[in-house]
Protein backbone atom coordinates (compact mmCIF):
# COMPACT_ATOMS: atom_id res chain seq x y z
CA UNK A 1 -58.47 54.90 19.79
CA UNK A 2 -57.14 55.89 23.37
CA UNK A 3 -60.19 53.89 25.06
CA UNK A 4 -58.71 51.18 23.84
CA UNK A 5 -54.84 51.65 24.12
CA UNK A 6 -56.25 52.54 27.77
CA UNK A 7 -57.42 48.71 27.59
CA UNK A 8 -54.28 47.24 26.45
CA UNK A 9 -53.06 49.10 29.33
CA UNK A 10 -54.90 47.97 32.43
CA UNK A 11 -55.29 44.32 30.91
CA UNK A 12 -51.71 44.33 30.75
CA UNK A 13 -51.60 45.38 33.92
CA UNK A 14 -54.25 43.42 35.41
CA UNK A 15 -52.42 40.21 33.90
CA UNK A 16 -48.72 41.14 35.73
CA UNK A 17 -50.42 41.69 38.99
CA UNK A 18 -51.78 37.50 38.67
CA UNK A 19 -48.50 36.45 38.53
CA UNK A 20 -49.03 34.40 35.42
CA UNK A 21 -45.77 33.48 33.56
CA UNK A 22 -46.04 31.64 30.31
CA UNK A 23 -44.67 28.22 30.20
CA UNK A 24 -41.52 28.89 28.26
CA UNK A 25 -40.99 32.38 30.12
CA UNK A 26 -38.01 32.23 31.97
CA UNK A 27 -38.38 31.56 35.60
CA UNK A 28 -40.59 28.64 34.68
CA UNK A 29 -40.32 25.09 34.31
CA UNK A 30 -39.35 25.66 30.48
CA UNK A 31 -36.20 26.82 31.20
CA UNK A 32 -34.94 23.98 32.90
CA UNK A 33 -36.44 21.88 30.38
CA UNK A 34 -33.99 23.01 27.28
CA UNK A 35 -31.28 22.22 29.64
CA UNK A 36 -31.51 18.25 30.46
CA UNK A 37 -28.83 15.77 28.52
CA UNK A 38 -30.58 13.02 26.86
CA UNK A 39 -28.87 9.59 26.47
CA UNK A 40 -30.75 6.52 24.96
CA UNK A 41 -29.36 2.92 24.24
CA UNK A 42 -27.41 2.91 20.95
CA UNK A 43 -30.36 1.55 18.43
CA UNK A 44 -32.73 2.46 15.87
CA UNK A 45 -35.73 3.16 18.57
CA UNK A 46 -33.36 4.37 20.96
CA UNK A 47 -31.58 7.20 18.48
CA UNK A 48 -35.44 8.06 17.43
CA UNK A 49 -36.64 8.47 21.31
CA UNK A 50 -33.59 10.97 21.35
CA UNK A 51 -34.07 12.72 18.64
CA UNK A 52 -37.95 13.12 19.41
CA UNK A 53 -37.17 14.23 23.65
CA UNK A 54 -34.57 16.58 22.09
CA UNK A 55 -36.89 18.27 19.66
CA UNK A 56 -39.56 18.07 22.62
CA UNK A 57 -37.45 19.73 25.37
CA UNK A 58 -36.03 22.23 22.84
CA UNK A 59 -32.62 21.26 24.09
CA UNK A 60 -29.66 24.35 24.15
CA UNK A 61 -27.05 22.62 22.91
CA UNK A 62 -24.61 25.63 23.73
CA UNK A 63 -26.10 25.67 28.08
CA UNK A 64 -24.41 23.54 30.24
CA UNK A 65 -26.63 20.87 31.29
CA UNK A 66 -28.50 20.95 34.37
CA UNK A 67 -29.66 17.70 34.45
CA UNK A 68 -29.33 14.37 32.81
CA UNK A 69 -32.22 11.91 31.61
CA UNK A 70 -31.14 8.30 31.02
CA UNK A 71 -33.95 5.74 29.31
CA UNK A 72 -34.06 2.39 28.80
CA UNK A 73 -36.52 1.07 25.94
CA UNK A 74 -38.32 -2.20 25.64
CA UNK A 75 -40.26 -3.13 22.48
CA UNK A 76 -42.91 -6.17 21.76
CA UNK A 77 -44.31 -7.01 18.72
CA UNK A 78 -47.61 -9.05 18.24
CA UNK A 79 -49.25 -10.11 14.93
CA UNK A 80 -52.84 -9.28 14.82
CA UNK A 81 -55.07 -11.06 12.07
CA UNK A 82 -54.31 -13.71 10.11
CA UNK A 83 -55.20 -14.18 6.19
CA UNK A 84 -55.51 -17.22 4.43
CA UNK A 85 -52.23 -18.32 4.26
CA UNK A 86 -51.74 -17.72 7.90
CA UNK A 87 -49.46 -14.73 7.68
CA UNK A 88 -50.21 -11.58 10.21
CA UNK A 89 -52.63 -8.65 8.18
CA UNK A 90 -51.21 -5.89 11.13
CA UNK A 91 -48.73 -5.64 13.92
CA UNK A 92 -49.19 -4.28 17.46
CA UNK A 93 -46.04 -2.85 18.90
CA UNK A 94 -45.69 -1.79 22.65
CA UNK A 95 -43.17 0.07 23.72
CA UNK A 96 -42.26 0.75 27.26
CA UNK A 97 -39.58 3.09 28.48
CA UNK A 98 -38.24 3.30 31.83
CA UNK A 99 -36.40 7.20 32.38
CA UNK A 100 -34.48 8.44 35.09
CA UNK A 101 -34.07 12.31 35.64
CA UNK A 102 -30.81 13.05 37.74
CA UNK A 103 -29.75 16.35 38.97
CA UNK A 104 -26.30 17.03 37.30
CA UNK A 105 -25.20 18.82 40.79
CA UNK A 106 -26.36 16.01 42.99
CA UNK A 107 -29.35 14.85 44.46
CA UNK A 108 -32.10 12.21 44.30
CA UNK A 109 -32.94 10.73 41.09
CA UNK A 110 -36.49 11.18 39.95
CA UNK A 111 -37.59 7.88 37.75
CA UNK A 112 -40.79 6.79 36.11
CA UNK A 113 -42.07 4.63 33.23
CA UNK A 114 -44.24 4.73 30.15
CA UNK A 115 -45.84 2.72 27.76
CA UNK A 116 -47.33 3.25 24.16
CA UNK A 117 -49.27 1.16 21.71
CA UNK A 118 -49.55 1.85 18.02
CA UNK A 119 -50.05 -0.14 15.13
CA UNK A 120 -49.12 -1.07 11.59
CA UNK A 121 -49.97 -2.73 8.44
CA UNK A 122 -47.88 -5.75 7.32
CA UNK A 123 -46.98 -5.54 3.73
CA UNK A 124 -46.01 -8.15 1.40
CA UNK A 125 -42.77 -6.30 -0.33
CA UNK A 126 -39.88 -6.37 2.46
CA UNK A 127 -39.34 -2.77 1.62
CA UNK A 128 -42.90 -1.66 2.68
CA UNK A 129 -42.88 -3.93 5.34
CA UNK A 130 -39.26 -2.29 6.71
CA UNK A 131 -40.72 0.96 5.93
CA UNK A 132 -44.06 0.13 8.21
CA UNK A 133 -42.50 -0.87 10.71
CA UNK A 134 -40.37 2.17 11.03
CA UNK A 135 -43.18 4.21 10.98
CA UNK A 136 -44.58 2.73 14.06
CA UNK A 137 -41.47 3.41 15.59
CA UNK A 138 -41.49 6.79 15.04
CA UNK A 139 -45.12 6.98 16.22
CA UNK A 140 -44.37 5.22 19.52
CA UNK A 141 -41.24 7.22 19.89
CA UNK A 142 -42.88 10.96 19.37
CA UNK A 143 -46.20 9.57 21.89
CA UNK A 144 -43.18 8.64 24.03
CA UNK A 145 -41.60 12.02 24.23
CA UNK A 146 -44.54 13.71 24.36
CA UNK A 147 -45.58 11.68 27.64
CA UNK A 148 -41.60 11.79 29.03
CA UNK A 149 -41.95 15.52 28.66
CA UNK A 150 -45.33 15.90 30.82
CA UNK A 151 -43.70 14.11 33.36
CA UNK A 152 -40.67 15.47 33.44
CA UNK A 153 -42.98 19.19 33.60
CA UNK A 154 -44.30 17.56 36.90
CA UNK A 155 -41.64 16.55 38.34
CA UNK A 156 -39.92 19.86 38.26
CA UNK A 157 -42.39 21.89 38.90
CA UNK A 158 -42.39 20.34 42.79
């Protein structure tokens, strides 16, 4: 029993002395993460890319925010396949969003882009069709967060 509290101990110990800091510890890049101001353009995939950076940064709604990330989202949608009757069997949709990260105290803006491909099955009923269609929104939209939020990690950890 005390050989291995005397374990916990030192590896406790040893691990302090590396100087590693988890992630979302506080002097790390986590912290500034939950405190960067989202704003989208005012549409469906827009208030989805929001919701999904939000939920991704863990933004504190209650901290006043340190920075502010603007995006501007592009969408294309291509038919792929054809049936008989010449109508499109699955959709490709690309998004590509262009973000800018700017310091809320001043300073140079840091900016980059990303793109994300998923796809869908067309349905014949127009509510499974809407409801498709969404759902490949959402996909892009979380992908698109997820990749946002990497970047963003890089950029402030320089």
């Amino acid at each position: 029993m005390r050989v291995a509290a005397a374990l916990a101990v030192l590896a406790s110990l040893a691990l302090s002395a590396c100087g590693f800091t988890p992630l979302y510890a506080g002097p790390a890049v986590g912290s500034s993460l939950r405190r960067i101001a989202v704003t989208t353009q005012d549409d469906r995939l827009g208030y989805r890319l929001r919701e999904q950076l939000e939920d991704a940064l863990a933004w504190d709604r209650a901290a006043t925010p340190l920075y502010r990330l603007t995006t501007q989202v592009e969408q294309k949608r291509r038919p792929l396949g054809r049936r008989i009757d010449d109508t499109a069997t699955r959709y490709e949709l690309t998004v590509k969003a262009t973000w800018t990260l700017t310091p809320a105290a001043g300073g140079a803006p840091v900016t980059g882009t990303e793109t994300v491909t998923t796809t869908y099955a067309a349905a014949d009923q127009p509510y499974a069709a809407i409801a498709a269609q969404q759902d490949g929104e959402e996909r892009a939209a979380s992908e698109l967060a997820r990749l946002i939020r990497l970047d963003l990690m890089q950029a402030l950890s320089k």
